[in-house]
Protein backbone atom coordinates (compact mmCIF):
# COMPACT_ATOMS: atom_id res chain seq x y z
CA UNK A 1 -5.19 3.75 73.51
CA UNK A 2 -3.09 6.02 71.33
CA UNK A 3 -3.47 7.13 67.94
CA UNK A 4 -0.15 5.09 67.07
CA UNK A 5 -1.36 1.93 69.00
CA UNK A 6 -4.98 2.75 67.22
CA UNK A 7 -3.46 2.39 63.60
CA UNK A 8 -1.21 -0.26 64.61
CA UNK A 9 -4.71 -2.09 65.95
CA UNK A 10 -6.14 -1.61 62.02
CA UNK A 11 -2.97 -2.76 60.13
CA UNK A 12 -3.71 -6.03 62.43
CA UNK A 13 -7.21 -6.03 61.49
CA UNK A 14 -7.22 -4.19 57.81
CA UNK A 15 -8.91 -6.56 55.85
CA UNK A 16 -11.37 -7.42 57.95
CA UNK A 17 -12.39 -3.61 59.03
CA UNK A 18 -12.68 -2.89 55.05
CA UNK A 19 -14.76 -6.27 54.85
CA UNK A 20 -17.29 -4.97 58.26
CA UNK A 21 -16.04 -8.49 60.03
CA UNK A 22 -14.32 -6.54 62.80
CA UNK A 23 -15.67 -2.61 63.62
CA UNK A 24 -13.29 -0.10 65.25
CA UNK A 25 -14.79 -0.67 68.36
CA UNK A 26 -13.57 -3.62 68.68
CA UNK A 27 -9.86 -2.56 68.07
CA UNK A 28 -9.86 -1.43 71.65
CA UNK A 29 -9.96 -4.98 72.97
CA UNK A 30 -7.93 -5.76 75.95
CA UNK A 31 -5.40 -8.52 74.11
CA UNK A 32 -5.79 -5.76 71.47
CA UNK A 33 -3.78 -3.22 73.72
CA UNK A 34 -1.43 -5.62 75.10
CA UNK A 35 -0.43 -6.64 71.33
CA UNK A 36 0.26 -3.01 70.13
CA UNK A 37 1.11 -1.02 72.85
CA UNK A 38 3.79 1.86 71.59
CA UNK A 39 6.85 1.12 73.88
CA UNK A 40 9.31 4.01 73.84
CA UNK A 41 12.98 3.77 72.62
CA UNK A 42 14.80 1.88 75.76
CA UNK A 43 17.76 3.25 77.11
CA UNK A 44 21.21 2.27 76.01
CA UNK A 45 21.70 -0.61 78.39
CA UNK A 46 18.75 -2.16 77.45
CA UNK A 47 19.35 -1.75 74.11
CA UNK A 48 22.22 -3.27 74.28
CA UNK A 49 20.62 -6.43 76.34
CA UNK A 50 17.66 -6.75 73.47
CA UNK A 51 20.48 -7.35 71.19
CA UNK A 52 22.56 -9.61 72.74
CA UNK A 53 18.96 -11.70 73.97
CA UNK A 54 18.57 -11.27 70.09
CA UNK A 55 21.62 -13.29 69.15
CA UNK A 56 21.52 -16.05 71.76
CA UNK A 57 17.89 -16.65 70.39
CA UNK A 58 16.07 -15.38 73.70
CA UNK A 59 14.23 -12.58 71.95
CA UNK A 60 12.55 -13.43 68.52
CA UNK A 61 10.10 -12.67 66.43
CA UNK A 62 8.14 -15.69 66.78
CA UNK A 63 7.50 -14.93 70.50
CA UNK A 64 7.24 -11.25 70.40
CA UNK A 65 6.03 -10.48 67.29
CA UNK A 66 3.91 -12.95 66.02
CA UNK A 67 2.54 -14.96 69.16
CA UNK A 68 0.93 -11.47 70.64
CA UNK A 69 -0.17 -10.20 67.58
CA UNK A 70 -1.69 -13.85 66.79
CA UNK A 71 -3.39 -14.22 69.87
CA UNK A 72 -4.81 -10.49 69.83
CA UNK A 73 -6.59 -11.79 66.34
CA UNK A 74 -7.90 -14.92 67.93
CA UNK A 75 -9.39 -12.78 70.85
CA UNK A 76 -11.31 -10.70 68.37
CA UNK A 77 -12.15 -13.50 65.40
CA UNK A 78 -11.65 -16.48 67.30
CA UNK A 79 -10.94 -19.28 64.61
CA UNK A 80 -11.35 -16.80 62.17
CA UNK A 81 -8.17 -14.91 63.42
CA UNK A 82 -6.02 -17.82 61.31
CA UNK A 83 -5.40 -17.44 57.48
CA UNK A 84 -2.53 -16.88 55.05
CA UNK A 85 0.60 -14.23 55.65
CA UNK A 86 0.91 -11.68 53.89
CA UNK A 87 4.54 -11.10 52.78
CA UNK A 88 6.17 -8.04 52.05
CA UNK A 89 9.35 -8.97 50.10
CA UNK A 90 12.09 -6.40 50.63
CA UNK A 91 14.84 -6.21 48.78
CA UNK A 92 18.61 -4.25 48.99
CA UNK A 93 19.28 -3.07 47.29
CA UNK A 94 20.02 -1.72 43.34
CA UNK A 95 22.61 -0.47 41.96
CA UNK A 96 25.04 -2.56 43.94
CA UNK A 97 27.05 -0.86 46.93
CA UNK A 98 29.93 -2.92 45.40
CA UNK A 99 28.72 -1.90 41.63
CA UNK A 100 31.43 1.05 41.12
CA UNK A 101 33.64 -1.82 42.69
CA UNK A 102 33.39 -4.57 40.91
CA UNK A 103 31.18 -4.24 38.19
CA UNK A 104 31.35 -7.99 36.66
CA UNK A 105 29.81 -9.32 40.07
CA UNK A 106 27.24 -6.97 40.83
CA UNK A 107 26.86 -5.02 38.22
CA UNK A 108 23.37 -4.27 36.33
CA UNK A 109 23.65 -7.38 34.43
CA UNK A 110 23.46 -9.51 37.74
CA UNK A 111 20.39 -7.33 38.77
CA UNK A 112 18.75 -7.62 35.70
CA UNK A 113 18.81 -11.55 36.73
CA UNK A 114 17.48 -10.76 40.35
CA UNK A 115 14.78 -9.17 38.56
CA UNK A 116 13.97 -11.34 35.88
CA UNK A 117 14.06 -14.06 38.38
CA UNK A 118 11.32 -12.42 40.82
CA UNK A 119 9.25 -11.14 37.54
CA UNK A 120 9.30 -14.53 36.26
CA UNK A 121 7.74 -16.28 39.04
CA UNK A 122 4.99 -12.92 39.63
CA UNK A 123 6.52 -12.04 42.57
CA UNK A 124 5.90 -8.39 43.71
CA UNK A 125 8.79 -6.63 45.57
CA UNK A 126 10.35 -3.78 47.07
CA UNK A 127 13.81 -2.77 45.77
CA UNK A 128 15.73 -0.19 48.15
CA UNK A 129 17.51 2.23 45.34
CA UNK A 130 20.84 3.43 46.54
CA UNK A 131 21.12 7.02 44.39
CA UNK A 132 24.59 7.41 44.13
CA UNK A 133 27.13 4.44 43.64
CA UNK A 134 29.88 4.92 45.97
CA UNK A 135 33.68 3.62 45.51
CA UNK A 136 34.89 1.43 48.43
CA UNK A 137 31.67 2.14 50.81
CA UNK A 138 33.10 1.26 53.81
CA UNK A 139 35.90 3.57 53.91
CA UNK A 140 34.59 6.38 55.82
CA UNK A 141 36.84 8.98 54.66
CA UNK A 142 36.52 8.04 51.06
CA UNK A 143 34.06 11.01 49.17
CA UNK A 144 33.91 9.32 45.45
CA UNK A 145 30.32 8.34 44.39
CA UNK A 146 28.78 8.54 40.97
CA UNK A 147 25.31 8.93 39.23
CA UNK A 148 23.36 6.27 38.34
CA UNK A 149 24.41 5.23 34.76
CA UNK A 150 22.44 4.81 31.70
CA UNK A 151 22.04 0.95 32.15
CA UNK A 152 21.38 1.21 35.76
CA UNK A 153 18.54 3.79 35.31
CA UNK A 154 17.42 1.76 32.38
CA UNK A 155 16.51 -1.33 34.75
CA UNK A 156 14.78 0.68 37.19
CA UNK A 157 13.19 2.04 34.76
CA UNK A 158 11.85 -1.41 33.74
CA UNK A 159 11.17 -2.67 37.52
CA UNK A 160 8.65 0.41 37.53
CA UNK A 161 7.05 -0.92 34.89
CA UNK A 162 6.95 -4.28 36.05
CA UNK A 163 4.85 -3.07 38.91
CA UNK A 164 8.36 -3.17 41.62
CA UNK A 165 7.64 -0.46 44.72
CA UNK A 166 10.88 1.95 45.36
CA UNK A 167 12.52 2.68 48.61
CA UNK A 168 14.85 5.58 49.21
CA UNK A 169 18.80 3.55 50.36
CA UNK A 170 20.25 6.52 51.66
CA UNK A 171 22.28 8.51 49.66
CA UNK A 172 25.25 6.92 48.94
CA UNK A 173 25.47 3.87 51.11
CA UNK A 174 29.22 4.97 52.37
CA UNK A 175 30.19 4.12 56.52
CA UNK A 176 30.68 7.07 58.57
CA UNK A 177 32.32 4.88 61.13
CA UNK A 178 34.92 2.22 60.29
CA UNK A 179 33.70 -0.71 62.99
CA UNK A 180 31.77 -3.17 61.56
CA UNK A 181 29.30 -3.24 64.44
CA UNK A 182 28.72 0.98 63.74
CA UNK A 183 28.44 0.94 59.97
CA UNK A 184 25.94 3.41 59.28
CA UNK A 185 25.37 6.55 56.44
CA UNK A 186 22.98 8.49 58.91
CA UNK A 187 23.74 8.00 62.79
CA UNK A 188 26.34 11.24 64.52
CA UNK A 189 24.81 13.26 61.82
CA UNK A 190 22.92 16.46 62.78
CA UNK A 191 19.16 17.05 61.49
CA UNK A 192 20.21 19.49 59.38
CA UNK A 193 22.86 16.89 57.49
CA UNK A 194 20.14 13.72 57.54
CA UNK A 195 17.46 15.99 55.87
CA UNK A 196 19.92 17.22 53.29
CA UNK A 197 20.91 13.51 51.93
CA UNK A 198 17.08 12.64 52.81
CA UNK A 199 15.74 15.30 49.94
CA UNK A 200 19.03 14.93 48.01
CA UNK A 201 18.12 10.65 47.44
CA UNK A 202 14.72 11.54 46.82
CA UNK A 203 15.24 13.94 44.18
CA UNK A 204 17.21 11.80 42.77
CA UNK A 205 14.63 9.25 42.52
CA UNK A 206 11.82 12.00 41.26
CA UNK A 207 14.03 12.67 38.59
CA UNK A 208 14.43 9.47 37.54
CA UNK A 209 10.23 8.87 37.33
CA UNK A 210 10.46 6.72 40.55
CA UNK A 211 7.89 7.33 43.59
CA UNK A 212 9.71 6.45 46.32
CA UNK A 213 6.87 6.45 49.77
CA UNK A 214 9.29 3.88 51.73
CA UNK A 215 12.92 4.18 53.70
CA UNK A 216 15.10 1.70 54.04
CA UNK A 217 18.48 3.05 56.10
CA UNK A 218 21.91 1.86 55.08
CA UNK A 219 23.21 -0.87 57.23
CA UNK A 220 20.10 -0.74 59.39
CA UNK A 221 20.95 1.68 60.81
CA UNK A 222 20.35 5.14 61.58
CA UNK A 223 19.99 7.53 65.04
CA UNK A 224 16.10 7.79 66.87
CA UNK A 225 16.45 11.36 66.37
CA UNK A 226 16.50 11.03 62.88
CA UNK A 227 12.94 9.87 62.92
CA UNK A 228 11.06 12.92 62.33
CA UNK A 229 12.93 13.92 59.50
CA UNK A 230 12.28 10.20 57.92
CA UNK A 231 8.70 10.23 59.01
CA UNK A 232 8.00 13.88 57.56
CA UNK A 233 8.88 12.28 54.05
CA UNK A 234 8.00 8.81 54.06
CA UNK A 235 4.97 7.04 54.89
CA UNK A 236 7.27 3.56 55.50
CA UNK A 237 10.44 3.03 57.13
CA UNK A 238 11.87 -0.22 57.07
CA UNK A 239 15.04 -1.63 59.36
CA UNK A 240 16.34 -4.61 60.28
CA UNK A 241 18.21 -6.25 63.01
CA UNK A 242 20.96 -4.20 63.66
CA UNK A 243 18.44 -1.21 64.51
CA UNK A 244 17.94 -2.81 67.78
CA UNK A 245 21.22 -1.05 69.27
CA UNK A 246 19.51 2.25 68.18
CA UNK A 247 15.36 2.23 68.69
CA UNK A 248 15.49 -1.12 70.22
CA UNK A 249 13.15 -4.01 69.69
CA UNK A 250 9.72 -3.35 68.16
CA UNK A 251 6.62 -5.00 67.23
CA UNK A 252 6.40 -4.98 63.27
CA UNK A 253 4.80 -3.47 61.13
CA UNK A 254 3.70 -0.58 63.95
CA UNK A 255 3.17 2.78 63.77
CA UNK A 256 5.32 5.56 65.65
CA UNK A 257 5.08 9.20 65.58
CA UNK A 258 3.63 10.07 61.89
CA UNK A 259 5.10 6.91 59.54
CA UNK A 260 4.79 2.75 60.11
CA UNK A 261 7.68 1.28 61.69
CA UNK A 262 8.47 -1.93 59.37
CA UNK A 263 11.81 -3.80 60.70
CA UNK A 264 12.27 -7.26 59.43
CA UNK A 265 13.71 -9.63 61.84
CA UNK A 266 15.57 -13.17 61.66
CA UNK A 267 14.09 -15.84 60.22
CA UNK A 268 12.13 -13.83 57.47
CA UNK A 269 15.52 -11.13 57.29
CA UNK A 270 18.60 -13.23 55.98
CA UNK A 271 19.42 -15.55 52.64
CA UNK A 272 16.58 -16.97 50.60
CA UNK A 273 17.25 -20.25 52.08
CA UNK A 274 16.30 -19.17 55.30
CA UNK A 275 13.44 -17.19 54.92
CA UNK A 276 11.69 -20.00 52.86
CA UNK A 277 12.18 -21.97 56.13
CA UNK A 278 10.48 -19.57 58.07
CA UNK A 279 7.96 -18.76 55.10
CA UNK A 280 6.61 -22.18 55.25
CA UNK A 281 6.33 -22.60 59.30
CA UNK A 282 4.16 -19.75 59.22
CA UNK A 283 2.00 -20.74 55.98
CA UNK A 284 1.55 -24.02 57.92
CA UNK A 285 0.86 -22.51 61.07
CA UNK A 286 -1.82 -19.81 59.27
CA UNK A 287 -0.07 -16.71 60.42
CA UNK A 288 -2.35 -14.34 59.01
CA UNK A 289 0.34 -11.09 59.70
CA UNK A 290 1.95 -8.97 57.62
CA UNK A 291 5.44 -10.54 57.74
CA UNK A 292 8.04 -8.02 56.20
CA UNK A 293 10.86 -10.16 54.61
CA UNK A 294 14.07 -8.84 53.71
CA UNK A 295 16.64 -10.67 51.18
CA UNK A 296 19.74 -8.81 49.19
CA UNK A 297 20.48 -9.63 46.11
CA UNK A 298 23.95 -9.46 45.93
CA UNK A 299 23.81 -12.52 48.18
CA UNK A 300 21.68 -14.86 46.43
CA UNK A 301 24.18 -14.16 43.38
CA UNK A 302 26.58 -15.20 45.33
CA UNK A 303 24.77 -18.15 46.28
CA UNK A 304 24.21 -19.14 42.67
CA UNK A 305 20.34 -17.81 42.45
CA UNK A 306 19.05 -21.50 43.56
CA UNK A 307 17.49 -20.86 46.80
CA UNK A 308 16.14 -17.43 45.55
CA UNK A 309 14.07 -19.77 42.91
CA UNK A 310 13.50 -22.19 45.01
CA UNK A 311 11.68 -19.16 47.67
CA UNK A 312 10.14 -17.64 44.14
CA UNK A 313 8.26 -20.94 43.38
CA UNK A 314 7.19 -21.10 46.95
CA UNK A 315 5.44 -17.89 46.72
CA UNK A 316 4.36 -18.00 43.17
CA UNK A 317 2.51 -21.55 44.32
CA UNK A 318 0.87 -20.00 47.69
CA UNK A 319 0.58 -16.28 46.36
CA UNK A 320 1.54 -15.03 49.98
CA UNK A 321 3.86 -12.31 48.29
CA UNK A 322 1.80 -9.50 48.42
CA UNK A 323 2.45 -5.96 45.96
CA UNK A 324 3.33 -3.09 48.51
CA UNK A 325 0.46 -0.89 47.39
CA UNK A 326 -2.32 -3.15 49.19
CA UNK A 327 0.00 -2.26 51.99
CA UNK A 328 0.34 0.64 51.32
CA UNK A 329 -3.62 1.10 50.93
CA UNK A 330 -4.01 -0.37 54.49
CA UNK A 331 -1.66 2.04 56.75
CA UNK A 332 -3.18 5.12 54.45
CA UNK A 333 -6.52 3.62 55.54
CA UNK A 334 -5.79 2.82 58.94
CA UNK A 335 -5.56 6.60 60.13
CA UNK A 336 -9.81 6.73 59.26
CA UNK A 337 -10.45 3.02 61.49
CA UNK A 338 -8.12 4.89 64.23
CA UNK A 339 -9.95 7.79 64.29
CA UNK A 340 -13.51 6.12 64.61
CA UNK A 341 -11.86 3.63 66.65
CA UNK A 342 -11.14 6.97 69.23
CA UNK A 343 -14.31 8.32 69.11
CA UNK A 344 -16.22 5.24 69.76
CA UNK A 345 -14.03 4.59 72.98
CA UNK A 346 -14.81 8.14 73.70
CA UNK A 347 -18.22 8.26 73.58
CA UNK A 348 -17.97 4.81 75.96
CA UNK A 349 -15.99 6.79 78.09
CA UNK A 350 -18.72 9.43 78.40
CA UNK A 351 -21.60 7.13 78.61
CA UNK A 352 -19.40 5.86 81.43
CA UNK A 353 -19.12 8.82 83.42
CA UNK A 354 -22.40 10.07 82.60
CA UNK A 355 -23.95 6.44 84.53
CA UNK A 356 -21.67 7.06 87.44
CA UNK A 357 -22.75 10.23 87.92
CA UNK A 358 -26.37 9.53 87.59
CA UNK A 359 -26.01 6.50 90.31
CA UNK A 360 -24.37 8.99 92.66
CA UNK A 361 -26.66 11.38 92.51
CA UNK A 362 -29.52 8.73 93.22
């Protein structure tokens, strides 16, 4: 196994390797390997195929993410594998893309709700923190974007210290491209340009007293050879369904090439609604994954906030939302169960070789 499908092996497993239940021995399991196994970025055509297989329903993440991942737990822990998910709640993203816009919808009143809303009901959460407001995002050769305003940084201010979790949004959350199906802030641009609005959206978020260890790209979207620039700053970076044209379709959370790959697919990526839905199939069903769920804000306003209270209830009454530093904890630990994970298959390998050896030379 690789060191990537290693540490994806103990973010399956992380509780129970910190509890001694499962050793890192056993992370090299055969349904083990099947379940993480690092696929590289397909080409184009078969990107394209994942997503269209995605819309008709054909490719999901009940049967590719969760049924593998599921049945490599059962392999190892056997009725043991089954227990509560753990839910990341995601959320994009504050100030408003459409803040500059039209302030009196989604303004920093209307996020203070969101927020109060969550806090209320003990929820923990991610909120993706677009650094620069941008006027009329989605024209692409449009170059106004402002600061983030004293009320703005006020709130986030407050989310820190009700214990929300940061991601980086970009920069400024404006299209390059003017198609719908293309909207992006990052992809066509060279590595020099991504790094720039990379450091630029995290200084921005320094300065503002706001640890930011987590990505979440614009749109969804952003180029594969943007990754090592993303991966050299953050330990996280999230994406959603529209990443499939780009990378393609991945097991989640995994790791790839220095940072954990986190994509949130449909059911657990759309309106609150929804995701409750999903939320309680896979409470019923014991899904003991991480499940990263994405919701935007700006939506449930526009949906009058009851669904969103209706999904904060639900996971103030199971306590499934988890805070992002226990996962956090896990993928910083997971590098220490992949490493003795490799050197006990290692010193099998040798043990191996050194039996062989001695039967041939009887």
């Amino acid at each position: 196994m690789t060191s990537d499908e290693l540490r994806t092996a103990a973010l399956l497993f992380g509780t129970e390797l910190a509890q001694g239940i499962v050793t890192p021995e056993q992370l090299s399991h055969p349904q083990v390997r099947d379940a993480v196994r690092s696929r590289p970025v397909p080409s184009p055509p078969r990107r394209v195929l994942q997503a269209l297989r995605q819309r008709r329903g054909t490719l999901t993440y009940a049967r590719s993410v969760v049924a593998p991942m599921m049945a490599a737990r059962r392999a190892v822990l056997a009725d043991a594998a089954h227990g509560a998910p753990r839910v990341l709640l995601r959320v994009d993203e504050f100030p408003h893309v459409s803040a500059w816009d039209d302030p009196a919808t989604y303004g920093t009143p209307e996020g203070r709700r969101f927020h109060e809303i969550l806090t209320g009901a003990g929820v923990p959460y991610l909120m993706a923190v677009t650094p620069r407001v941008p006027r009329n995002s989605l024209d692409p050769q449009g170059t106004e974007a402002r600061e983030l305003d004293a009320g703005e940084r006020e709130l986030l201010a407050q989310m820190h210290r009700d214990g929300v979790t940061f991601a980086v949004h970009g920069l400024d959350h404006r299209t390059r491209h003017a198609n719908p199906r293309q909207h992006s802030e990052f992809t066509g641009l060279s590595q020099m340009e991504v790094e720039a609005r990379l450091d630029a959206g995290l200084e921005t978020l320094r300065a503002a007293g706001l640890p930011a260890p987590v990505f979440v790209p614009p749109f969804n979207r952003f180029d594969a050879a943007s990754w090592t620039a993303l991966a050299q700053r953050f330990e996280i970076v999230c994406g959603g369904p529209e990443n499939v044209r780009q990378l393609g379709f991945h097991a989640t959370p995994s790791w790839r090439n220095g940072a954990v790959w986190l994509p949130s697919y449909a059911p657990v990526y759309g309106t609150a609604e929804r995701v409750l839905s999903a939320l309680r199939e896979l409470t019923e069903r014991r899904t003991a994954l991480w499940v990263p769920v994405v919701l935007h804000w700006g939506w449930e306003r526009d949906y009058g906030w009851e669904g969103l209270r209706e999904l904060c209830a639900f996971l103030s009454e199971t306590g499934i939302a988890r805070p992002w530093d226990e996962f956090l904890t896990e993928v910083r630990a997971s590098g220490e169960h992949a490493r003795r994970a490799y050197e006990a298959d290692t010193a099998r390998s040798s043990s191996g070789r050194s039996a062989s050896s001695a039967v041939r030379a009887a």
